[in-house]
PDB file of N, CA and C in Angstrom:
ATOM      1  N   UNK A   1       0.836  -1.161   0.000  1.00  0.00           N
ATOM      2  CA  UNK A   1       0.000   0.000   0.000  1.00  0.00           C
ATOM      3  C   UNK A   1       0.887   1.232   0.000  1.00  0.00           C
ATOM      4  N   UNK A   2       0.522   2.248  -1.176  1.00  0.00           N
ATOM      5  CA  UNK A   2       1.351   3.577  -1.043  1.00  0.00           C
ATOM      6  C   UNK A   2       0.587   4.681  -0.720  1.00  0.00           C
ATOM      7  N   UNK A   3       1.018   5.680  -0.223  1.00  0.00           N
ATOM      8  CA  UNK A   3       0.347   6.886   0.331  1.00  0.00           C
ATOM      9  C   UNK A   3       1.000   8.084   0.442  1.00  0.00           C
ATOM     10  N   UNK A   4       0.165   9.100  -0.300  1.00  0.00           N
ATOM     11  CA  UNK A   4       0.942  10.139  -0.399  1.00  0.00           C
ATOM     12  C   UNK A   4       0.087  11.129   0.866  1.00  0.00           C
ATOM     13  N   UNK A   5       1.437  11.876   1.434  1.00  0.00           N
ATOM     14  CA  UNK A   5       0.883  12.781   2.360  1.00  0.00           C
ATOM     15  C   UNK A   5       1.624  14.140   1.948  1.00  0.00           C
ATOM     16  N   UNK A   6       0.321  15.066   2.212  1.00  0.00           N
ATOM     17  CA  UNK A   6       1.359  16.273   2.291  1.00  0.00           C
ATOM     18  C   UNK A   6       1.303  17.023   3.460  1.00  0.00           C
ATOM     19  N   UNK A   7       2.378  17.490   3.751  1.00  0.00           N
ATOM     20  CA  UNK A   7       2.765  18.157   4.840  1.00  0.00           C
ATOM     21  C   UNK A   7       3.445  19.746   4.332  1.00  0.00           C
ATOM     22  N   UNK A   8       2.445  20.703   5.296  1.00  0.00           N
ATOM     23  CA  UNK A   8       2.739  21.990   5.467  1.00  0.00           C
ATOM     24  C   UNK A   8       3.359  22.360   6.464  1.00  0.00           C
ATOM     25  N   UNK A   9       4.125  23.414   6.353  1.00  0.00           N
ATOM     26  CA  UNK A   9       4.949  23.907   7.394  1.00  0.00           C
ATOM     27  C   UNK A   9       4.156  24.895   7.969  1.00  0.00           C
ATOM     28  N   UNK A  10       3.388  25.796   9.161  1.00  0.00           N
ATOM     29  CA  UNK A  10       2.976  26.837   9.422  1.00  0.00           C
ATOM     30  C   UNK A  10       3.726  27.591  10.169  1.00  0.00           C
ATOM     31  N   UNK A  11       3.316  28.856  10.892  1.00  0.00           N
ATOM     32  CA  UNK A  11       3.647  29.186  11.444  1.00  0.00           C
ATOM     33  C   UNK A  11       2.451  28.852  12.374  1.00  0.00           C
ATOM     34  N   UNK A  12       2.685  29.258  14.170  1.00  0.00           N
ATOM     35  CA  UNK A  12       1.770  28.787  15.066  1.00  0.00           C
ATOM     36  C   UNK A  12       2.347  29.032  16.752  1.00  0.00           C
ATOM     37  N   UNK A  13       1.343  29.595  17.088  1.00  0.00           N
ATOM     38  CA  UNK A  13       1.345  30.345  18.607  1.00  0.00           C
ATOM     39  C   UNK A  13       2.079  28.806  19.411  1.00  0.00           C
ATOM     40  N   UNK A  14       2.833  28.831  20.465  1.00  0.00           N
ATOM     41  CA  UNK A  14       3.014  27.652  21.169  1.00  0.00           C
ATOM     42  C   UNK A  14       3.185  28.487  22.988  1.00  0.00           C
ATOM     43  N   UNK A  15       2.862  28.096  23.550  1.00  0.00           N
ATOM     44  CA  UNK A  15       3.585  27.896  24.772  1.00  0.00           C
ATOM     45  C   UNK A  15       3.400  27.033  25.740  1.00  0.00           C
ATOM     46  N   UNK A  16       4.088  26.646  27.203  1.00  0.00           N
ATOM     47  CA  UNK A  16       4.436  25.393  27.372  1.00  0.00           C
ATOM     48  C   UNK A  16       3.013  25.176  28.197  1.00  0.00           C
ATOM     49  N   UNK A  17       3.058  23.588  27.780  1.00  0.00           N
ATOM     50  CA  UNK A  17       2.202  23.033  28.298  1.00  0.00           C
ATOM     51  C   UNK A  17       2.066  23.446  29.914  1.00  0.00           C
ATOM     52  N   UNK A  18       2.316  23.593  30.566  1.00  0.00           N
ATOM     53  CA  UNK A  18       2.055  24.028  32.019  1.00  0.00           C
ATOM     54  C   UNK A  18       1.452  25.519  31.845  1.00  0.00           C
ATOM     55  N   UNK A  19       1.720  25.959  31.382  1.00  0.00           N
ATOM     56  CA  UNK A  19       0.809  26.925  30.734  1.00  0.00           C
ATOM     57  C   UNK A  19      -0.688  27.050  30.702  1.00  0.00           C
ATOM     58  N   UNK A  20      -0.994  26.091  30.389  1.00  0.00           N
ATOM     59  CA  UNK A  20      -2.465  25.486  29.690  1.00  0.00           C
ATOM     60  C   UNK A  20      -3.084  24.746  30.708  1.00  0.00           C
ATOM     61  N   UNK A  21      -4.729  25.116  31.188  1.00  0.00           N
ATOM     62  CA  UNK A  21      -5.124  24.718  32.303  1.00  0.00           C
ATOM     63  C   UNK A  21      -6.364  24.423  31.646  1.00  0.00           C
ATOM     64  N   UNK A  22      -6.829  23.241  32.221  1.00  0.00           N
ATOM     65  CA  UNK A  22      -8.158  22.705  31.523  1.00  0.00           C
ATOM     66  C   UNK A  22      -9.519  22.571  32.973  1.00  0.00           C
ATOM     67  N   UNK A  23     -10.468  23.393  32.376  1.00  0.00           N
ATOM     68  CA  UNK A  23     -11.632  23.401  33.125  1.00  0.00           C
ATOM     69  C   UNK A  23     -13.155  23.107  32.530  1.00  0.00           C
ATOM     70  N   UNK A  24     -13.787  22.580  32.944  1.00  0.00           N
ATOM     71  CA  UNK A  24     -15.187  22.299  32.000  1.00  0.00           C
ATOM     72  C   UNK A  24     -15.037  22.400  30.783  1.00  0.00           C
ATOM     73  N   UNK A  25     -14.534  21.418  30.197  1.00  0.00           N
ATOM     74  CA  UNK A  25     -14.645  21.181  29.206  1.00  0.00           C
ATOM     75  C   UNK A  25     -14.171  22.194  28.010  1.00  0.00           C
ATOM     76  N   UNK A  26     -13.136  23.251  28.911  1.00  0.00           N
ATOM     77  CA  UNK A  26     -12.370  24.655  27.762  1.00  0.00           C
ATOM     78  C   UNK A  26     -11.146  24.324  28.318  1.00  0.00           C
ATOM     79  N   UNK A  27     -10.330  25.292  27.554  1.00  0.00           N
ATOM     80  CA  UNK A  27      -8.461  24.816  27.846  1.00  0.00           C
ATOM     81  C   UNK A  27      -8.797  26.857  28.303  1.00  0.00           C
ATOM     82  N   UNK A  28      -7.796  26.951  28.884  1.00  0.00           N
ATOM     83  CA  UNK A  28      -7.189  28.544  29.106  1.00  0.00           C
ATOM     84  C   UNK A  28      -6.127  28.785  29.234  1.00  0.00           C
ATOM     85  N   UNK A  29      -5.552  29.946  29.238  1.00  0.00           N
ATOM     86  CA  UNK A  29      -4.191  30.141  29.319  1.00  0.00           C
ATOM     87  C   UNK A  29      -4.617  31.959  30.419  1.00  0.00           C
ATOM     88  N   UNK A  30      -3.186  31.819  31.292  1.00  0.00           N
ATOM     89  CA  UNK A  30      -3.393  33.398  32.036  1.00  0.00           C
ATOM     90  C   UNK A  30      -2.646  34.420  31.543  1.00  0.00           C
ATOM     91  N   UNK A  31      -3.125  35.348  31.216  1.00  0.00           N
ATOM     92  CA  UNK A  31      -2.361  36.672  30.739  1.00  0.00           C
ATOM     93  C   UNK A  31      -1.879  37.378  32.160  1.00  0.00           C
ATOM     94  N   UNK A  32      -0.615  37.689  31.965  1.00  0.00           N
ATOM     95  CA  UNK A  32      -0.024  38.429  33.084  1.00  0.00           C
ATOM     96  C   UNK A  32      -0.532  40.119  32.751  1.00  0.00           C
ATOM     97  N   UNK A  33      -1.581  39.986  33.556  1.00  0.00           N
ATOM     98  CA  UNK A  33      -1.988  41.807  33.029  1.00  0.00           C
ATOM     99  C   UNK A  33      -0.878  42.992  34.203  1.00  0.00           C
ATOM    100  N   UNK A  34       0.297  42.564  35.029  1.00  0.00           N
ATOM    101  CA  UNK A  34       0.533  42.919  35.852  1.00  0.00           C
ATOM    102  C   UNK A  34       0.245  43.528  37.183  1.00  0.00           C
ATOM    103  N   UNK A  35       0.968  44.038  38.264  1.00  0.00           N
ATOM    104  CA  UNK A  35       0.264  44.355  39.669  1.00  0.00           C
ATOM    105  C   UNK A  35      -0.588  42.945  40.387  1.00  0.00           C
ATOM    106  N   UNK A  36       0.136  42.118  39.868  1.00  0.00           N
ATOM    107  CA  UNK A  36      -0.580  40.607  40.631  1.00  0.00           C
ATOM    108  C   UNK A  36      -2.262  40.749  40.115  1.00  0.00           C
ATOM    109  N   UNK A  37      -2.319  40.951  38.925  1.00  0.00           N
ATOM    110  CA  UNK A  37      -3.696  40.854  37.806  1.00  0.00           C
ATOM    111  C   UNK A  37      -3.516  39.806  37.147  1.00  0.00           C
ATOM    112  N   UNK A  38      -4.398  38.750  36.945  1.00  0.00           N
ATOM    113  CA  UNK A  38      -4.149  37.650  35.558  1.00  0.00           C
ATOM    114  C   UNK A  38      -5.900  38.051  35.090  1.00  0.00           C
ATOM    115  N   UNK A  39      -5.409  37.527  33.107  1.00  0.00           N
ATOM    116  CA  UNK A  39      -6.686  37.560  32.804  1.00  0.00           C
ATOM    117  C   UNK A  39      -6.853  35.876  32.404  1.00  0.00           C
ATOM    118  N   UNK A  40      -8.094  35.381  33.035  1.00  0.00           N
ATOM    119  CA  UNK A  40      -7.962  34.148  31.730  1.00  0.00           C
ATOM    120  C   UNK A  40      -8.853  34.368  30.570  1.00  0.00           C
ATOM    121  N   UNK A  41      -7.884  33.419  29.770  1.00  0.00           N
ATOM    122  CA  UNK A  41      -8.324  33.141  28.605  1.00  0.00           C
ATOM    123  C   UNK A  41      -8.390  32.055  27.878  1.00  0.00           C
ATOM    124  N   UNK A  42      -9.742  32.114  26.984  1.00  0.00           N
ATOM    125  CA  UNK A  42     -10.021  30.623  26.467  1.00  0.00           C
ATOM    126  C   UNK A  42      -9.301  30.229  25.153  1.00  0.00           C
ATOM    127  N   UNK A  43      -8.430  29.445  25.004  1.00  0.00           N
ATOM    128  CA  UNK A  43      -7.918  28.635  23.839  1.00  0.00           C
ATOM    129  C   UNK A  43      -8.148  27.386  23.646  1.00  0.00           C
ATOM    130  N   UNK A  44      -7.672  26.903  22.489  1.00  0.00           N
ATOM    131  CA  UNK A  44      -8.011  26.124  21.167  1.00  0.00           C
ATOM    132  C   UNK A  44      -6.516  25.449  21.756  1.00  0.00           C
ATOM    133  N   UNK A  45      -6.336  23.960  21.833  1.00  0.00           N
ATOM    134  CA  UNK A  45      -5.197  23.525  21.679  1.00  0.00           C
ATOM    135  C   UNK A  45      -4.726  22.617  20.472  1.00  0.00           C
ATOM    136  N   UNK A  46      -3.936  22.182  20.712  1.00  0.00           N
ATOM    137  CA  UNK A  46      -3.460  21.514  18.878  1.00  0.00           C
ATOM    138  C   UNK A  46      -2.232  20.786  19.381  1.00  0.00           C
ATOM    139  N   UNK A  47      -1.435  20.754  18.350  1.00  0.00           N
ATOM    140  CA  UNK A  47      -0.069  19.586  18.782  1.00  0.00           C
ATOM    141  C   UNK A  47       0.580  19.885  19.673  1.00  0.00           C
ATOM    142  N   UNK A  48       0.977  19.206  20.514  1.00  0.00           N
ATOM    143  CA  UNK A  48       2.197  19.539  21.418  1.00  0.00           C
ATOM    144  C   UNK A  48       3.655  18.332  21.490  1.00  0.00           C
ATOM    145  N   UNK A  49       4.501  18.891  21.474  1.00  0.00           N
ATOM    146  CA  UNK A  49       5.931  18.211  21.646  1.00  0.00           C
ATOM    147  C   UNK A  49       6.697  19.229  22.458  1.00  0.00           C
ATOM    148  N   UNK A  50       7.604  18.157  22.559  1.00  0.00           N
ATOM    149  CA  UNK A  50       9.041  18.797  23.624  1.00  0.00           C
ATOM    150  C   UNK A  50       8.726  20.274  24.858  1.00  0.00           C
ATOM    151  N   UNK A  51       7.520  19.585  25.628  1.00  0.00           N
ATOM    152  CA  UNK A  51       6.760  20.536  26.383  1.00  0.00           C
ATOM    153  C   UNK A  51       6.272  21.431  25.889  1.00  0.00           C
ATOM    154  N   UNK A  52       5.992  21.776  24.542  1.00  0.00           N
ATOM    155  CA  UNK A  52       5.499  23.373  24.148  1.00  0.00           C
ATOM    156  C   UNK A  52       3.802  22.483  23.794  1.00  0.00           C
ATOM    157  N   UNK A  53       3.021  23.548  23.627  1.00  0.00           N
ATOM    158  CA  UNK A  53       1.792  22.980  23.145  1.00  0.00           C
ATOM    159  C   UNK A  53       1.074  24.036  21.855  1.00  0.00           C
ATOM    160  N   UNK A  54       0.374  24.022  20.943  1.00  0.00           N
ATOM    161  CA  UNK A  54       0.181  24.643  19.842  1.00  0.00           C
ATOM    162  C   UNK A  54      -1.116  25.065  20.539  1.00  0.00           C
ATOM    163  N   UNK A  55      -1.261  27.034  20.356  1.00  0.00           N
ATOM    164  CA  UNK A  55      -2.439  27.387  21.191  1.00  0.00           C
ATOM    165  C   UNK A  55      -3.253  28.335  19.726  1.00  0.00           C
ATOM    166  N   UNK A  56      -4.471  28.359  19.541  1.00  0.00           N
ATOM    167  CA  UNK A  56      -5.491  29.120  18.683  1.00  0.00           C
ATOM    168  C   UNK A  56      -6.382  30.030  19.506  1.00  0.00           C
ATOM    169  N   UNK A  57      -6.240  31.036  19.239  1.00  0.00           N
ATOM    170  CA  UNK A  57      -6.830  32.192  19.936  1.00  0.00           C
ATOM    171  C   UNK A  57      -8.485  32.634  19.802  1.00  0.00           C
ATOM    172  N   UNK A  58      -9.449  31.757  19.761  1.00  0.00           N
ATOM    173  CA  UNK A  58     -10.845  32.190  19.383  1.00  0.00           C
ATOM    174  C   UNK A  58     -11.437  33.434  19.309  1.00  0.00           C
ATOM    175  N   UNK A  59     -11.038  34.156  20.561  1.00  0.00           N
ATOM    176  CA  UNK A  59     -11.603  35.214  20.472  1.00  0.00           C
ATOM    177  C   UNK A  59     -10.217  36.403  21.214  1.00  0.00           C
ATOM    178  N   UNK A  60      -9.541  36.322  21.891  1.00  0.00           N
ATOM    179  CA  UNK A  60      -8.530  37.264  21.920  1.00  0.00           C
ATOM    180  C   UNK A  60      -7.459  37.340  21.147  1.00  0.00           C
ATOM    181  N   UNK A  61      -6.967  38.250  20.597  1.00  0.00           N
ATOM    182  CA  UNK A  61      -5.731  38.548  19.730  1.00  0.00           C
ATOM    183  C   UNK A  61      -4.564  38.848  20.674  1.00  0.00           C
ATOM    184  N   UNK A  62      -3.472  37.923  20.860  1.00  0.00           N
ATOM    185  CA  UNK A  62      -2.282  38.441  21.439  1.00  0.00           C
ATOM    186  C   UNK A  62      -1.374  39.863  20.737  1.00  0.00           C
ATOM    187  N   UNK A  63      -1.065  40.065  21.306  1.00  0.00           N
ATOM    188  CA  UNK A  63      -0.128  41.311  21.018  1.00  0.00           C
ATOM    189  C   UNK A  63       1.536  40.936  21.380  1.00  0.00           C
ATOM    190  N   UNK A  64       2.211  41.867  20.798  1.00  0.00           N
ATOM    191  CA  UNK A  64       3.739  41.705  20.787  1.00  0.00           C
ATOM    192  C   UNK A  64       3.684  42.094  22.101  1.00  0.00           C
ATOM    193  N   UNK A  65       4.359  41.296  23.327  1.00  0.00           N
ATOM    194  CA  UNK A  65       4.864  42.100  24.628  1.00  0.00           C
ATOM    195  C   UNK A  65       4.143  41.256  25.642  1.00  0.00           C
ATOM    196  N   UNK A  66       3.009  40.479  24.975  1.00  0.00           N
ATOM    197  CA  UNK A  66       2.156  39.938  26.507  1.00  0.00           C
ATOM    198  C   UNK A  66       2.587  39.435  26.708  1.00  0.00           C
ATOM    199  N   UNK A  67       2.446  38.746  28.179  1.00  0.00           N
ATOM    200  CA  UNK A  67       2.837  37.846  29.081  1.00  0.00           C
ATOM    201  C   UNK A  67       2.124  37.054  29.680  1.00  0.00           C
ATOM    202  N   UNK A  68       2.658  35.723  29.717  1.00  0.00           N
ATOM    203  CA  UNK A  68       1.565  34.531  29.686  1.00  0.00           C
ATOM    204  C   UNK A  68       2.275  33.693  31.293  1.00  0.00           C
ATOM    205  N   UNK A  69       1.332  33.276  31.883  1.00  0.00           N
ATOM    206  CA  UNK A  69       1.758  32.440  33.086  1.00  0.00           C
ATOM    207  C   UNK A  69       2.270  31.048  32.732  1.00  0.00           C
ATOM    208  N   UNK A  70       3.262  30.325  32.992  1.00  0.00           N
ATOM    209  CA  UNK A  70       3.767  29.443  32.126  1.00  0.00           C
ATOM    210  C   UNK A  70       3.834  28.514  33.390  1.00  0.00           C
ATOM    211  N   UNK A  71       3.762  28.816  34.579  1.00  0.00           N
ATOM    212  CA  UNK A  71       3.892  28.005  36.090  1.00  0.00           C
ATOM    213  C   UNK A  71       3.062  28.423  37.058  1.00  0.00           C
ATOM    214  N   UNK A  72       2.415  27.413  37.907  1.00  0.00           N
ATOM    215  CA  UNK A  72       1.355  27.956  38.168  1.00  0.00           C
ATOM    216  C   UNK A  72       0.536  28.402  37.920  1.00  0.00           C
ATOM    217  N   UNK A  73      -0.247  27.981  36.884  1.00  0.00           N
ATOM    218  CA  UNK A  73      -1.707  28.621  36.450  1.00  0.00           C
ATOM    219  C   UNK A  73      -2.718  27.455  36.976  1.00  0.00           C
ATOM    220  N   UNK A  74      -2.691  26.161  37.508  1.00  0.00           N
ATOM    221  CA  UNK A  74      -3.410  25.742  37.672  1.00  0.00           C
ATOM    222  C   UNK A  74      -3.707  25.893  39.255  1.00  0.00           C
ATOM    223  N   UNK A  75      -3.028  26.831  40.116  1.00  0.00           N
ATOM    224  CA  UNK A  75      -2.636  27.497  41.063  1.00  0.00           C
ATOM    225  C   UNK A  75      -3.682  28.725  41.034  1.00  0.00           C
ATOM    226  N   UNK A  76      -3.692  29.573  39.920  1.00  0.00           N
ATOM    227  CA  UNK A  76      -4.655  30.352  39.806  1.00  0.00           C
ATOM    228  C   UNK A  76      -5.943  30.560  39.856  1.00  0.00           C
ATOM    229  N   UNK A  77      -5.670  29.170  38.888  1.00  0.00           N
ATOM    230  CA  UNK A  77      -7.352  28.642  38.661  1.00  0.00           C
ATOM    231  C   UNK A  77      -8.236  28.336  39.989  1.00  0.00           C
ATOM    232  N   UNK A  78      -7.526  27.160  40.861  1.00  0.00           N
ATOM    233  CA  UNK A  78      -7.855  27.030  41.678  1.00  0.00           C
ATOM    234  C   UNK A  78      -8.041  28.135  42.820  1.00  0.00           C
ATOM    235  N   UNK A  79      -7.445  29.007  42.737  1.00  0.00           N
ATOM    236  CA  UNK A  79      -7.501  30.824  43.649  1.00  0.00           C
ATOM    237  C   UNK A  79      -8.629  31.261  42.945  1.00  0.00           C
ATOM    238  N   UNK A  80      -9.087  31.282  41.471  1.00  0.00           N
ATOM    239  CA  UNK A  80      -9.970  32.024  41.044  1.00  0.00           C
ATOM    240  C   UNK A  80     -11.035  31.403  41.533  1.00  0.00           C
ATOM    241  N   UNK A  81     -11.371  29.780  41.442  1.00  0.00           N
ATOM    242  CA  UNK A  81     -12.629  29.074  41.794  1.00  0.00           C
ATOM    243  C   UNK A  81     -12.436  29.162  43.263  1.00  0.00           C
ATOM    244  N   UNK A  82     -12.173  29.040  44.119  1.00  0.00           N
ATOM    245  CA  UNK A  82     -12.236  29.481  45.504  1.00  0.00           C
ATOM    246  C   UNK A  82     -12.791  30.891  45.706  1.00  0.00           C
ATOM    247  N   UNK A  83     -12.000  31.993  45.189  1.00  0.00           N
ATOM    248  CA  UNK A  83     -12.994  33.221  45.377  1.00  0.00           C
ATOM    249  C   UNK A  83     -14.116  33.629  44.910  1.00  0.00           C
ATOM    250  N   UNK A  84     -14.632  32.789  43.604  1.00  0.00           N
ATOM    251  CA  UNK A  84     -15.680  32.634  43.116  1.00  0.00           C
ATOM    252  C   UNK A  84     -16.906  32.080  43.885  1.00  0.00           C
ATOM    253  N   UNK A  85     -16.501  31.053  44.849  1.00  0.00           N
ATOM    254  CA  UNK A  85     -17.845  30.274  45.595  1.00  0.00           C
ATOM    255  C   UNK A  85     -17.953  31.216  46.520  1.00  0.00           C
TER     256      UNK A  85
END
């Protein structure tokens, strides 16, 4: 059996899997808005290797300069759902 595949190269948002915190059934990631501020936000995940993970932005547009929580966000999460109840 022969098979042809094609493969594209893209370009594509990544950051590391610890990064990426999964809650009901959405993935998020925290924006460091600074002054001990995070925003979350909902992403799209996709391939991941060598700890990085491939992230799609649904509805926020990153900008050159943001800053993303890469440790401890599931730390957050859990701070956010605690002050939430």
């Amino acid at each position: 059996m022969n098979a042809e595949i094609d493969l594209e190269k893209k370009d594509a948002d990544v950051l590391p899997v610890d990064a990426v915190v999964r809650h009901e059934d959405h993935a998020y990631v925290f924006k460091d808005e600074g002054n001990g501020r995070y925003r979350m936000i909902e992403v799209n995940t996709g391939t991941s290797a060598e700890g990085q993970i491939q992230v799609e932005w649904p509805v926020y547009r990153p900008e050159t300069g943001d800053r993303f929580v890469a440790e401890g966000a599931y730390g957050l999460l859990m701070k956010l759902m605690n002050t939430a109840e």
